[in-house]
Structures are given as C-alpha cells and as structure tokens.
Protein backbone atom coordinates (compact mmCIF):
# COMPACT_ATOMS: atom_id res chain seq x y z
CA UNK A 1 32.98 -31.96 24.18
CA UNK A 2 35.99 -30.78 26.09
CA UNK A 3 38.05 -29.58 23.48
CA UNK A 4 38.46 -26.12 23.26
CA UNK A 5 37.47 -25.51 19.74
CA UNK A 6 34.08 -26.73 20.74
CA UNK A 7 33.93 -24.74 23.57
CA UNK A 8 34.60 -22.02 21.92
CA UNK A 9 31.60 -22.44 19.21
CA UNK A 10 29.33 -22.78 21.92
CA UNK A 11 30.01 -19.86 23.42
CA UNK A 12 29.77 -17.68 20.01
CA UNK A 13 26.37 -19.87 19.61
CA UNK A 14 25.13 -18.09 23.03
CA UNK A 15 26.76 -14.36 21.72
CA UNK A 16 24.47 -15.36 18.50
CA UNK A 17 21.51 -16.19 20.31
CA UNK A 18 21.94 -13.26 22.41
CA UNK A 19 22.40 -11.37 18.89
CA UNK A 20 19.37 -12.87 17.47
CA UNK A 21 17.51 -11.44 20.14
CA UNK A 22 18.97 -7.64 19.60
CA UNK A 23 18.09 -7.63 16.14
CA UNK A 24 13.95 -8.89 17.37
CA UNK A 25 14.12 -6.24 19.16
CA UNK A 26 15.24 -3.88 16.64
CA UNK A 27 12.74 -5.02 13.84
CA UNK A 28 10.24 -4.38 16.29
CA UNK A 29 10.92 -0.98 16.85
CA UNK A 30 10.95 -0.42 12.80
CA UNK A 31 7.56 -2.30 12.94
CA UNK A 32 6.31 0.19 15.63
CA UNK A 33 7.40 3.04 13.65
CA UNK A 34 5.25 2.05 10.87
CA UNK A 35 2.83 1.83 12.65
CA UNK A 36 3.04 5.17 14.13
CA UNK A 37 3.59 6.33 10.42
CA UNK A 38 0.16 4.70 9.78
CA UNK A 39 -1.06 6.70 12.88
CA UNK A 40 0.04 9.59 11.12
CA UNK A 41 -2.17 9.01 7.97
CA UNK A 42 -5.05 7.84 9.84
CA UNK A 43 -5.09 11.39 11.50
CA UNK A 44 -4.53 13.34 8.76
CA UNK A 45 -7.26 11.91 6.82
CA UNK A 46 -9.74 11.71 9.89
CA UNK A 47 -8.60 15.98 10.19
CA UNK A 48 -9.05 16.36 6.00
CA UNK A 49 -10.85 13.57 4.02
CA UNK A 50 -9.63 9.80 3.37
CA UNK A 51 -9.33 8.27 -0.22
CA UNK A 52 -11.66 9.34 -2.44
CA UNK A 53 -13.86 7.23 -4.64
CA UNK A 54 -16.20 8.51 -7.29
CA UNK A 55 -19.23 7.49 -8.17
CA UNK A 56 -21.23 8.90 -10.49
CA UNK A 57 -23.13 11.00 -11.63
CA UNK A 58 -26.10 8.51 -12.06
CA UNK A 59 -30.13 9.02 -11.52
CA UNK A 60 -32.37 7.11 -8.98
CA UNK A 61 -35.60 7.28 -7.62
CA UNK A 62 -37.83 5.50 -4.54
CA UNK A 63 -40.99 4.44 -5.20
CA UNK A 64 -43.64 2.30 -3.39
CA UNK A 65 -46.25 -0.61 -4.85
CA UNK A 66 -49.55 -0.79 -2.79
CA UNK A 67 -52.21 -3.43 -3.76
CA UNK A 68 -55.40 -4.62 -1.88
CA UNK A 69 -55.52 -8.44 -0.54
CA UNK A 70 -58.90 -9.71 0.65
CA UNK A 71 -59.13 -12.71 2.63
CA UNK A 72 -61.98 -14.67 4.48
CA UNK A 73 -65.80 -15.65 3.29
CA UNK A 74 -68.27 -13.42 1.63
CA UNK A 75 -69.90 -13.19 5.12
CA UNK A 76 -66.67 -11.81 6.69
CA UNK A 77 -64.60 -10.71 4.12
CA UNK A 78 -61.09 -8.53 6.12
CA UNK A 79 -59.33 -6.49 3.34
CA UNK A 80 -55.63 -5.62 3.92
CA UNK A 81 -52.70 -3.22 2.17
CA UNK A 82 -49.88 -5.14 1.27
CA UNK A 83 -46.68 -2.57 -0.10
CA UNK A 84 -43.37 -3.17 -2.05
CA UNK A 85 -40.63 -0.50 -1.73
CA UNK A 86 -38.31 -0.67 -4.49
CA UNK A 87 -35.33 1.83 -6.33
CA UNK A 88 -34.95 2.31 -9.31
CA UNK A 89 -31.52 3.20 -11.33
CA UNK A 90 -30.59 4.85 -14.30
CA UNK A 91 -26.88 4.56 -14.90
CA UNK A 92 -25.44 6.89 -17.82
CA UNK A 93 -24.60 5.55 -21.18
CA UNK A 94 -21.60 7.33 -21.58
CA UNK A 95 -19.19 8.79 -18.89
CA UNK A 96 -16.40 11.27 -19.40
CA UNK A 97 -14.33 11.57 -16.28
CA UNK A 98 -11.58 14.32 -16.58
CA UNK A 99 -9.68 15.20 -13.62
CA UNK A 100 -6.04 17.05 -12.16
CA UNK A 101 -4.68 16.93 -8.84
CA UNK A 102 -2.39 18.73 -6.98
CA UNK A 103 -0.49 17.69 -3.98
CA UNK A 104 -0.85 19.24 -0.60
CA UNK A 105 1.47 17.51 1.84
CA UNK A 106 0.82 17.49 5.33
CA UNK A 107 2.83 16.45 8.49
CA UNK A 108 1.81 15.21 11.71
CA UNK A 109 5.22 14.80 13.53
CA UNK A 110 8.48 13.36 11.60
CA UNK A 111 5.82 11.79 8.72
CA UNK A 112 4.62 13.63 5.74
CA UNK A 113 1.46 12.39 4.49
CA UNK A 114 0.55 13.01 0.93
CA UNK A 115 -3.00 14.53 0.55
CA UNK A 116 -4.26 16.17 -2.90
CA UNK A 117 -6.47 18.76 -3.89
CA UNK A 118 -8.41 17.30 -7.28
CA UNK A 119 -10.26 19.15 -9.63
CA UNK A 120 -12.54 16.84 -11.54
CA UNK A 121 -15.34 17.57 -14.09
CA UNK A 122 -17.87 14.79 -15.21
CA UNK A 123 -19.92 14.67 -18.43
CA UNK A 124 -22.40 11.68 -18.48
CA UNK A 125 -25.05 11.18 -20.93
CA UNK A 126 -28.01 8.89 -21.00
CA UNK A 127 -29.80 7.88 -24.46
CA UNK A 128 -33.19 7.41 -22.23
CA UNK A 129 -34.46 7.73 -18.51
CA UNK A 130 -37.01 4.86 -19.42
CA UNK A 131 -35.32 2.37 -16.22
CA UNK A 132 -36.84 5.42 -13.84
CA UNK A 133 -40.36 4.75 -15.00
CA UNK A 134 -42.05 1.91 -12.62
CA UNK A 135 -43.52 -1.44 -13.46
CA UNK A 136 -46.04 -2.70 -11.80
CA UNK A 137 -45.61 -6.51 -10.33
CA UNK A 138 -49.13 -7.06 -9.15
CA UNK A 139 -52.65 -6.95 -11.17
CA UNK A 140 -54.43 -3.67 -10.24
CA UNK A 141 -51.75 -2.59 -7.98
CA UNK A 142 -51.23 1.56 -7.30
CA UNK A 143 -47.51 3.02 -7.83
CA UNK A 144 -46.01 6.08 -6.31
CA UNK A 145 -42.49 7.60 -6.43
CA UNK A 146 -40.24 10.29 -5.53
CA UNK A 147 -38.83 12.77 -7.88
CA UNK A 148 -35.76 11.27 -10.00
CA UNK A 149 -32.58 12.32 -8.45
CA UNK A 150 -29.47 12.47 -9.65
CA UNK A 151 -26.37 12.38 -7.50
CA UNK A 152 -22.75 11.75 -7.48
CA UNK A 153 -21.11 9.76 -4.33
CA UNK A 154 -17.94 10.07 -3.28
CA UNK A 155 -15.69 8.48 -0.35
CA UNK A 156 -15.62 11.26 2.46
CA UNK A 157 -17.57 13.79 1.88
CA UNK A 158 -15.72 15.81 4.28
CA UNK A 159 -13.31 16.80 1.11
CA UNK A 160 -16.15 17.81 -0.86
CA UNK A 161 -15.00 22.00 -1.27
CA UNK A 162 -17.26 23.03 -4.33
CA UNK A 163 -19.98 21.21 -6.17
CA UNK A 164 -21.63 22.34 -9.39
CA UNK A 165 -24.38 20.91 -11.75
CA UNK A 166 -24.95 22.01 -15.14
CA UNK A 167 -28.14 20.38 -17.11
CA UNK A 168 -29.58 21.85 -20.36
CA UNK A 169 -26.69 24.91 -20.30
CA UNK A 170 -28.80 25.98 -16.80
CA UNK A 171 -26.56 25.84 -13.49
CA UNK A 172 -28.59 24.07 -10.91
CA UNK A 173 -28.21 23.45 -7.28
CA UNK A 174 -26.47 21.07 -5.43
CA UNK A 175 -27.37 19.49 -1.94
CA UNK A 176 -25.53 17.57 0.46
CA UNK A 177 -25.90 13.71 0.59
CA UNK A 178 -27.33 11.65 -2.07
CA UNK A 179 -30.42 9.85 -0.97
CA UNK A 180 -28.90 6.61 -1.93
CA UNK A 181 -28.96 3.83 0.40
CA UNK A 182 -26.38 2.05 -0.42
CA UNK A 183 -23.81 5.28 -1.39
CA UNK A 184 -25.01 8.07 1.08
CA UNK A 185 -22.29 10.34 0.71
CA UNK A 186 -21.90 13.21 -1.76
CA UNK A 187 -24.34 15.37 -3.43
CA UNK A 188 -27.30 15.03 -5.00
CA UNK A 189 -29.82 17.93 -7.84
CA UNK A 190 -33.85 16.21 -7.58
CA UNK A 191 -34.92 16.40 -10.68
CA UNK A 192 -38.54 17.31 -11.97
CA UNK A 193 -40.90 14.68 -13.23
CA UNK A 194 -40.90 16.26 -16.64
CA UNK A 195 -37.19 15.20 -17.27
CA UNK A 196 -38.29 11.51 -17.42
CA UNK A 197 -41.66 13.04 -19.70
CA UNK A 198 -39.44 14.29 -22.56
CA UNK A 199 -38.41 10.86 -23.78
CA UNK A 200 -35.13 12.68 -25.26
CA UNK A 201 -31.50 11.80 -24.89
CA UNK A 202 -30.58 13.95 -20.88
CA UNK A 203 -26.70 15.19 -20.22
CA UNK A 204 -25.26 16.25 -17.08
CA UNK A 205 -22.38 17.93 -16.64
CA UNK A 206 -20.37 18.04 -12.66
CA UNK A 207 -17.38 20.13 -11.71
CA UNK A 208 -15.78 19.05 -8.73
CA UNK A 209 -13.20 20.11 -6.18
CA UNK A 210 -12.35 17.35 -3.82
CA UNK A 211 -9.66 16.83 -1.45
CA UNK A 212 -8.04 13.62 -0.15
CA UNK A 213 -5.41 11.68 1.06
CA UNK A 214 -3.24 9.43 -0.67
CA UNK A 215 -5.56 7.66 -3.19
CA UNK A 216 -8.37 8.52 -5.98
CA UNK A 217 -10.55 6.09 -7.98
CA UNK A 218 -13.38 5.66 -9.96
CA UNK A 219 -15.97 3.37 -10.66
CA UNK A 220 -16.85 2.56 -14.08
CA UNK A 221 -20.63 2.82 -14.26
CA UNK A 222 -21.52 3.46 -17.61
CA UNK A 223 -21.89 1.56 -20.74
CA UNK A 224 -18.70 3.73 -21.89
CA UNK A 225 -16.47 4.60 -19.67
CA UNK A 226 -13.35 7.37 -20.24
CA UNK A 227 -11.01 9.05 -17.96
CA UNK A 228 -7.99 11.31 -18.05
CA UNK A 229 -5.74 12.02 -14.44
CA UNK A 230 -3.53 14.30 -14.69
CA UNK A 231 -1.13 15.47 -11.65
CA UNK A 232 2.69 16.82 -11.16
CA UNK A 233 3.12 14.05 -9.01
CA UNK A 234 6.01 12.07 -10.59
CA UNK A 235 5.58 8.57 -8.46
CA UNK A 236 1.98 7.19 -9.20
CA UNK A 237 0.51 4.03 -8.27
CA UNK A 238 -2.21 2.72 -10.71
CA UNK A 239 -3.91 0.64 -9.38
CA UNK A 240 -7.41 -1.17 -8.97
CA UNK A 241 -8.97 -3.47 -11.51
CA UNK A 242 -8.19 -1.75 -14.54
CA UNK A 243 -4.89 -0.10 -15.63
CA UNK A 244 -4.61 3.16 -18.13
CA UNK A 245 -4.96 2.48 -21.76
CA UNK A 246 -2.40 5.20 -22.20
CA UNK A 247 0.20 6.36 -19.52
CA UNK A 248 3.24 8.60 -19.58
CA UNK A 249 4.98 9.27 -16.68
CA UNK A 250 7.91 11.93 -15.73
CA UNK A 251 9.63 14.67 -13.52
CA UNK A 252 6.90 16.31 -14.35
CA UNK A 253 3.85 14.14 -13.07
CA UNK A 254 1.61 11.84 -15.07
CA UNK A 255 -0.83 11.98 -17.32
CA UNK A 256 -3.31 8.50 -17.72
CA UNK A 257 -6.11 7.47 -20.22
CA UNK A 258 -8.64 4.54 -19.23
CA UNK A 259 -11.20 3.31 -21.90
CA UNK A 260 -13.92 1.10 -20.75
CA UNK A 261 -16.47 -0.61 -21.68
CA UNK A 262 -19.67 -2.23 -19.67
CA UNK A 263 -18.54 -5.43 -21.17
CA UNK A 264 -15.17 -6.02 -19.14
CA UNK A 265 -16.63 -4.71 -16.06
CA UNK A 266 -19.61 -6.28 -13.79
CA UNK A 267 -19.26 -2.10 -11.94
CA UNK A 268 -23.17 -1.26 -13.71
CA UNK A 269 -24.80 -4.20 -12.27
CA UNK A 270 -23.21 -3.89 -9.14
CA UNK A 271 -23.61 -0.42 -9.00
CA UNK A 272 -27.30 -0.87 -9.17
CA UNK A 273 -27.04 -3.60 -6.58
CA UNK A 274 -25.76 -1.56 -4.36
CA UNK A 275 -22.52 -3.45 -3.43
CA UNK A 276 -19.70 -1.99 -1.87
CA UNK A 277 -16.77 -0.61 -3.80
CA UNK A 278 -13.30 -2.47 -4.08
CA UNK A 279 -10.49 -0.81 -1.58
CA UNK A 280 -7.66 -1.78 -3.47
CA UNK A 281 -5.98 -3.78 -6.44
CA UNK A 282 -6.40 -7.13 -4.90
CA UNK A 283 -9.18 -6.30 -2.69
CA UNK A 284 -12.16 -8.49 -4.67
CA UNK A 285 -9.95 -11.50 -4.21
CA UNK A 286 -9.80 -10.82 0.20
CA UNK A 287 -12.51 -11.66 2.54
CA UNK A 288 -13.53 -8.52 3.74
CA UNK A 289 -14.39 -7.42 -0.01
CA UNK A 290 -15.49 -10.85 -1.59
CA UNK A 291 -17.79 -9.62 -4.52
CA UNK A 292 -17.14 -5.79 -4.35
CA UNK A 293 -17.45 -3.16 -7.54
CA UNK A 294 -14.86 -2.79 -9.96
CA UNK A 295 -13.06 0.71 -9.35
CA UNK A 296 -9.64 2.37 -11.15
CA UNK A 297 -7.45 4.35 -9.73
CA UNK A 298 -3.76 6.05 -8.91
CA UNK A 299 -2.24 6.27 -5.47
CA UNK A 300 0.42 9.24 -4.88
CA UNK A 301 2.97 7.31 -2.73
CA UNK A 302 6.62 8.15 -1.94
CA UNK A 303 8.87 6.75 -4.09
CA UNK A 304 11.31 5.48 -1.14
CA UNK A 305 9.41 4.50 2.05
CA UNK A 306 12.49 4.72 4.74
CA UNK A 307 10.68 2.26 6.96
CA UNK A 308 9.49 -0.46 4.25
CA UNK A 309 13.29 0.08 3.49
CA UNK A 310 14.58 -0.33 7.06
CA UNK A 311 11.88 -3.32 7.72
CA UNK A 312 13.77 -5.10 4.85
CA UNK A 313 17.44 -4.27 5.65
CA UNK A 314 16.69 -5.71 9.34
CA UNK A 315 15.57 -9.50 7.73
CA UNK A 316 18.96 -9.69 6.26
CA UNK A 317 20.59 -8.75 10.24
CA UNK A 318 21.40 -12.58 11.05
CA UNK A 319 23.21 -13.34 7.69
CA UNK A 320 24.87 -9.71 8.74
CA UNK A 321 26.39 -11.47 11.78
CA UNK A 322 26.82 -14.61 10.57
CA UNK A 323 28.94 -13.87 7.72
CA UNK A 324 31.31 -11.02 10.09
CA UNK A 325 31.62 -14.05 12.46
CA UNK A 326 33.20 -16.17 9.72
CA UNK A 327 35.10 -13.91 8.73
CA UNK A 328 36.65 -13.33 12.35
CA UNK A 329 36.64 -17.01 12.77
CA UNK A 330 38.90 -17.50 10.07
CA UNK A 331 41.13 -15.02 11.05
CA UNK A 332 40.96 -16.53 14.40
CA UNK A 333 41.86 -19.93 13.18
CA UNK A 334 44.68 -19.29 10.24
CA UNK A 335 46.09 -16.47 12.10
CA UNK A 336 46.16 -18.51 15.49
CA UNK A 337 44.71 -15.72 17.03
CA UNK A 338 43.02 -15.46 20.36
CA UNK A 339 39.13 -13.69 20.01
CA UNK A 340 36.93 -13.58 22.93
CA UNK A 341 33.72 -14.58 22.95
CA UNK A 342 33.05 -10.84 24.45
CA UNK A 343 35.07 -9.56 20.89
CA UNK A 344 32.10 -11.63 18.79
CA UNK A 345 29.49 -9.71 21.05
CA UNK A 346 30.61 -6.29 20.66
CA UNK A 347 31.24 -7.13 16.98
CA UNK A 348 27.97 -8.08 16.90
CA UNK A 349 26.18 -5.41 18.55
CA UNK A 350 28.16 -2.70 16.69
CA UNK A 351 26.59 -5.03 13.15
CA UNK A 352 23.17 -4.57 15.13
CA UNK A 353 23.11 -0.72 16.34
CA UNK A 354 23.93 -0.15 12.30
CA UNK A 355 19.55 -1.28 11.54
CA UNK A 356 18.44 1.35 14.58
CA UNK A 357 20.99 4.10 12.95
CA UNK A 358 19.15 3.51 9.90
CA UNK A 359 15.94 3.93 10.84
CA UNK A 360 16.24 6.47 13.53
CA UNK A 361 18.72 8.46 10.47
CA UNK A 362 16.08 7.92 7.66
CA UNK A 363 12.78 9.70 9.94
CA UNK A 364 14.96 12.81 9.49
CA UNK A 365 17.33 12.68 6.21
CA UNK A 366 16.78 10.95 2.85
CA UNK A 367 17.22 7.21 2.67
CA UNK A 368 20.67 6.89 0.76
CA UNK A 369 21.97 9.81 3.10
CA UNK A 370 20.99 8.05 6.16
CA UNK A 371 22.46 4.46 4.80
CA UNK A 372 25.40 6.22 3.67
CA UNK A 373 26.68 7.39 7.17
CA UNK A 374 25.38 4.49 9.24
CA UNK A 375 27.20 2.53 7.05
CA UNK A 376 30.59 4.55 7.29
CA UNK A 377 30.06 4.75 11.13
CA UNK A 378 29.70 1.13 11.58
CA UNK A 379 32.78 0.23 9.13
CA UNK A 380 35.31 2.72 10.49
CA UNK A 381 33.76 1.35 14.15
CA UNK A 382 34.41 -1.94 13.48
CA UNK A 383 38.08 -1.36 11.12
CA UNK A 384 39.20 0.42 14.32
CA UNK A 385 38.17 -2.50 16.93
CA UNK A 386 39.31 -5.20 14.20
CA UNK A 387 42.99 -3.54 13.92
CA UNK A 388 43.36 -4.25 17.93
CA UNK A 389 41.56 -7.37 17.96
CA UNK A 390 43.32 -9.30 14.75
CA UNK A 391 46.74 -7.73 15.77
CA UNK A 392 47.62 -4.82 13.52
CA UNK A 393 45.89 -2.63 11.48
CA UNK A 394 47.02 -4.68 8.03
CA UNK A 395 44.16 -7.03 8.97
CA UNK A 396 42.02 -4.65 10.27
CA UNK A 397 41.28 -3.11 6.88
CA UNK A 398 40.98 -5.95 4.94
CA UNK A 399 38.07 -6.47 7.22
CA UNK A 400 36.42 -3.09 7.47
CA UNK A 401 36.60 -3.36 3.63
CA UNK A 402 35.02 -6.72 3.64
CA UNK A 403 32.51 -5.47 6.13
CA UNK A 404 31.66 -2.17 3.50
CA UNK A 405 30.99 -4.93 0.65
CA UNK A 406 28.84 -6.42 2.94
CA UNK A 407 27.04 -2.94 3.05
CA UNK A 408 27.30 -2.19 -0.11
CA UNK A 409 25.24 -5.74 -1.09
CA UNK A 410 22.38 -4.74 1.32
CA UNK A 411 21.64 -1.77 -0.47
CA UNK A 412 21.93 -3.23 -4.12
CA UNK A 413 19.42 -5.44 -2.65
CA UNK A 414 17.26 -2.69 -1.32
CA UNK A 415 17.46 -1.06 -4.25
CA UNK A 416 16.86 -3.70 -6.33
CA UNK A 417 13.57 -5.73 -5.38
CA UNK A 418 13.34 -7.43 -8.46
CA UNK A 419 16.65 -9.36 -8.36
CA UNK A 420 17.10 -9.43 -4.88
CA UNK A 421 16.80 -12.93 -4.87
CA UNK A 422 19.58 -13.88 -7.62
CA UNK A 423 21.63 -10.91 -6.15
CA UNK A 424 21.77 -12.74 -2.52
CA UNK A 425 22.08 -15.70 -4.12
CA UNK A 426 25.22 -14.94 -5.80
CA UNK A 427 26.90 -12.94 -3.52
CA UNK A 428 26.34 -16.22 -0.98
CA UNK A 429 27.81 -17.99 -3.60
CA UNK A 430 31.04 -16.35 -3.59
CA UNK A 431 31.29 -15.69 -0.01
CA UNK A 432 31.34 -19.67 0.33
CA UNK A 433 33.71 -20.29 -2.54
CA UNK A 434 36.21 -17.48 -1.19
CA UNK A 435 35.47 -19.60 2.54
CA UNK A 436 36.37 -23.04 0.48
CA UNK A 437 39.29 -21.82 -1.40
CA UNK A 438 40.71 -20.10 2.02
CA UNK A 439 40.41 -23.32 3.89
CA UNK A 440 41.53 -25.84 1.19
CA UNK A 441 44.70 -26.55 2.32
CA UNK A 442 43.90 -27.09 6.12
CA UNK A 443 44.23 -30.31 8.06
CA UNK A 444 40.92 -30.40 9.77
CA UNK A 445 42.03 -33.31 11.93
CA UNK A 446 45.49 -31.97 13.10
CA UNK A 447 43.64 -28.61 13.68
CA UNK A 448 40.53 -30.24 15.90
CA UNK A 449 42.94 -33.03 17.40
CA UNK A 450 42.73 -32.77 21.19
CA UNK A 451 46.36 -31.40 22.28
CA UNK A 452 48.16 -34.61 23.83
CA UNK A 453 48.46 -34.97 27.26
CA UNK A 454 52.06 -34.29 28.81
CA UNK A 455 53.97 -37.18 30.27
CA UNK A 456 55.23 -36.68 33.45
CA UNK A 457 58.91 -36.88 34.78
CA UNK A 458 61.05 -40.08 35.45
C-alpha cells in the first residue's frame, strides 16, 4: 500500500470526496432556487387568483323532508318531528364551453410568473329540470325547498372580473358565491319556481372574464360536453384526464377542441356527489386526490425552465469530474508527468463553479446564452491551467477541447430528454473505448512494479 501509484489514487479519492461534496452543495442551492421560484408563484397567485377550474353552469336546490313519528301507548302517546335535508342537482344536457386567454406576466423578483386573463362564454342546455322536483321518502311526509339556483363555480373567485347571465334573451343578475356546499366559490342567478313549472327544454347562456395563474380546466358535467381554448401562448400544456380531440399549435398560440361524452367520464356523478376536483394529470391516481372529478385542461408554462435545466445538468457533475480526472490521469501516466493532488482539486472545483455559473447566469439571461459562456469560461479556464500543468500548451488544448465535448454532450442531453439515456450511453461508450485503445499497449505490471531497492556500496 506503499507504492506511490496507490498513494497517489488515494489522495485524488479524498480531492473526489471533497468534490462530491461541492457539487451537494451546489445542487442544493439550485434546489433552493426553485423553491424560491415556487415562492414566487405562490405570491403572485395569493396577490391575483390561483388556477382556475370551471364548473358549470349547473342548477341546484335545498330542500327539507319533515314527517311526524309517534311513539308510546294510547294512554301516553309523545309525538316527535323527524327531518331529512337533502340537494338536489340538475346537471345540463349539453355544454358548450368556448374560451381565449391572454397572457399577463407578472414578476416578483428575478421570476416571471405566467398569469392569464380568460374570456370564456358558456352555453348549457337542459332537455328538463324534472331532477329539481322532490320525492318524498316517507308515507305522509311534508316537503319544502328553496328556489332552484343556478350557479357556476370556479377555483378562486378572487379572479372573477365580470359575470353575466343571459336566460330566455333577458340579462339577469349575478351574485357572489354559489350556495353549493361542496363548490362555494363563484356566482350564482336564483331562479323562480315557475322555471321548473314550464316543463320545457331551459338554456343558459354565461360570459366570463376570469383571471389566473398558470393553469385553466374544466370539468365535464354534462351529458355532452364541447370546448374550444384558444390563446397566443405558443407553449401549452394539456393536460388532465382528457386530451383535445383537435389541436394545432404554433408561433402564434394554440387553438384546442375537446368532445365529450357522459359515457367516458364518471365528472356528472361526481359532480352531483360533491367530490373534489382532480389538481392535475395524474392527480386521481395520488393519495391526496384518490377518487376526485375528471377535469381537462392547458397549463401556460415556459418552454425552458432554467432551474429544471440547471437541477439536471448538476446530476451529471460527478461523471463531469470523473471523466476530466481520467483524462489528466492518463496524461499523467503516458506522459510521465508529475500532477498534484492540489492540480485534481482546482481542476475540479473550476468543473464545479461551471453548475453555480449556470444557474446564477440563467436567473438573468436565456438558458443557451447562459450555458454558452459558462461553458467558454470554464474551458478557456481550464485550457490555460492544463497548458502549465501537462507541460506546454500542445497538450493543453487537446484537453480544453476534450473538456468542450464534454460540454457540448451535457447540453445535447439537456436538450434532448427523450434520448438522454442512449445519448449518455453512447458517449460513455466511446469515452471507454478511446481509454482502452490509449492504454492497449501498456505493461501494467512494469508500470505498478514497486521501483527496486538500491544496493549499497562494496
């Protein structure tokens, strides 16, 4: 364990430990800058309105079952109310759903947070209102109920700027909240008792303007469900349970068609149920949302997320060093050159500063910008050192070259999500072939043989 060569690799073990330990450090300042981005949305969306969900427009009522139960002898007969509170729902045949958005970024800090400004208008018609009229449960029993209601709900009401209801070509009045237990915010139009007297088809037409942040769904209620989003945001996210039957996306923005019907979706029971609405894509299969309601939507995210980015560039950091250390090793033992343990550190460290230059470069310019001069920095950095520390500057370029195709791979791979795996894979491939065919003709034994000992003098 004396020989030098072994010596030597434990000490560039410790410089990689020490290494390891920088880059920690570093992914955990990307992973608190997410979170502060995160921050950032959170406040915007607690200052303007959060995602928005609709739901709607549908028709409910309360209503109340009283009935008389008499217990005890003839002599001493005690008569008592018993009640049943109950809603009932009346959920819209068909539903058109037509909306366009326009974005309205705001910034708290460095981050930009993408909230919209959504114009949406809602035709739903029902064939009959005959689910709002009561049934009694009990023989002889007395029924009373509030006036039908019909409301829309959304997900923060806060973003709610106007509201308008439009039934038999009359404009009507809107109020706040929706006297729903289940979905209390929104607006809401209570209805007279004739409506559910005229035992003819009912329409109801709502224009909205909503504002929100980042996300906009709908829940597919009705026993026909059809929806058009529109927006000049070019990077949509569709998302939820359902995706559009028709999509075309460009420069320009989007434009997406969904056509539902009551029999792919469990949203009309549910709805009537009362059960919460899904959060996400994959949000019925988590914990937290086990059972929800079926919901469609787009999300308006950025295209190129410079932390996500930086988060993933740091993972590959090890391989980073690894690979620059065999490299230097190699020069270290063909050459018979003499690298200090201190030269693999500072190597190192100038491979590690080139994550934080990255992320501290991409809060303020756009992602291949920032890339593109950490990168250079780092390379003419480490061509510079290398010239000195392999000797001359003929070996010094070879490795600030090799170092750039190292650079170069890490953002094919960023780019490329989809084939990052056979892209690594390939590129390790050839790094240990070039390694293999570099090293083919060394004596391993002669190299590692412990020098022999000098004989002394006669």
């Amino acid at each position: 364990m004396k020989h030098p060569v072994f010596l030597k690799m434990m000490a560039v073990g410790g410089v990689l430990l020490m290494l390891i330990f920088g880059l920690a450090l570093i992914g955990g300042i990307v992973r608190d800058r997410q979170v502060h981005r995160e921050a950032a949305t959170s406040s915007v969306a607690q200052s303007l309105a959060g995602s928005q969900t609709l739901i709607g427009p549908l028709l409910h009522r309360s209503c109340v079952e009283t009935w008389d139960v008499t217990t005890g002898s003839d002599a001493s007969q005690t008569r008592t109310e018993q009640r049943r509170e109950f809603a009932l729902t009346a959920l819209p045949d068909d539903l058109n759903v037509t909306t366009g958005a326009a974005m309205e970024p705001r910034a708290r800090g460095l981050h930009k947070v993408n909230t919209f400004a959504l114009k949406a208008h809602l035709t739903a018609r029902w064939a009959d209102l005959a689910s709002l009229q009561p049934q009694a449960t009990v023989k002889n029993s007395r029924l009373q109920c509030d006036p039908p209601v019909l409301m829309v709900a959304v997900g923060d009401a806060r973003g709610i700027r106007t509201a308008r209801l439009r039934l038999d070509a009359q404009d009507r009045a809107l109020k706040p909240g929706t006297l729903h237990r289940a979905y209390p915010r929104g607006v809401h139009a209570t209805l007279p008792e004739a409506t559910l007297q005229s035992g003819e088809p009912f329409t109801a037409e709502v224009a909205l303007e909503l504002a929100g942040t980042e996300r906009f769904s709908v829940v597919p209620l009705a026993g026909t469900t059809a929806a058009r989003f529109t927006s000049g945001w070019p990077h949509p996210s569709f998302d939820g349970r359902f995706l559009p039957t028709e999509r075309t996306v460009g420069d320009q923005g989007f434009d997406a068609v969904w056509r539902l019907s009551a029999l792919a979706t469990t949203a009309p029971q549910d709805i009537a149920a009362g059960k919460p609405v899904c959060l996400g894509a994959a949000a019925e299969d988590s914990p937290a949302q086990k059972g929800c309601t079926d919901a469609f939507g787009v999300s308006f995210i950025d295209p190129v997320n410079p932390y996500t980015l930086s988060d993933r560039a740091t993972k590959y950091g090890l391989l980073f060093v690894a690979l620059t250390f065999v490299a230097v090793g190699l020069f270290e033992f063909m050459k018979n050159l003499r690298v200090h343990p201190v030269q693999y550190l500072l190597v190192g460290s100038a491979l590690c500063i080139f994550f934080l230059l990255l992320v501290s470069l991409g809060e303020h310019l756009p992602f291949g910008l920032a890339y593109g001069i950490a990168a250079t920095a780092c390379v003419t950095l480490l061509a510079f050192y290398a010239s000195h520390m392999l000797g001359s500057v003929r070996r010094g370029i070879p490795f600030g070259l090799g170092i750039a195709a190292l650079y170069g791979t890490l953002y094919l791979l960023l780019q490329l999500e989809q084939t990052a795996l056979v892209i690594g894979a390939v590129a390790l491939f050839v790094v240990l072939a070039a390694v293999m065919v570099l090293t083919r003709r060394i004596d391993w034994y002669a190299r590692l043989a412990p020098a022999a000992a000098s004989t002394p003098a006669t």
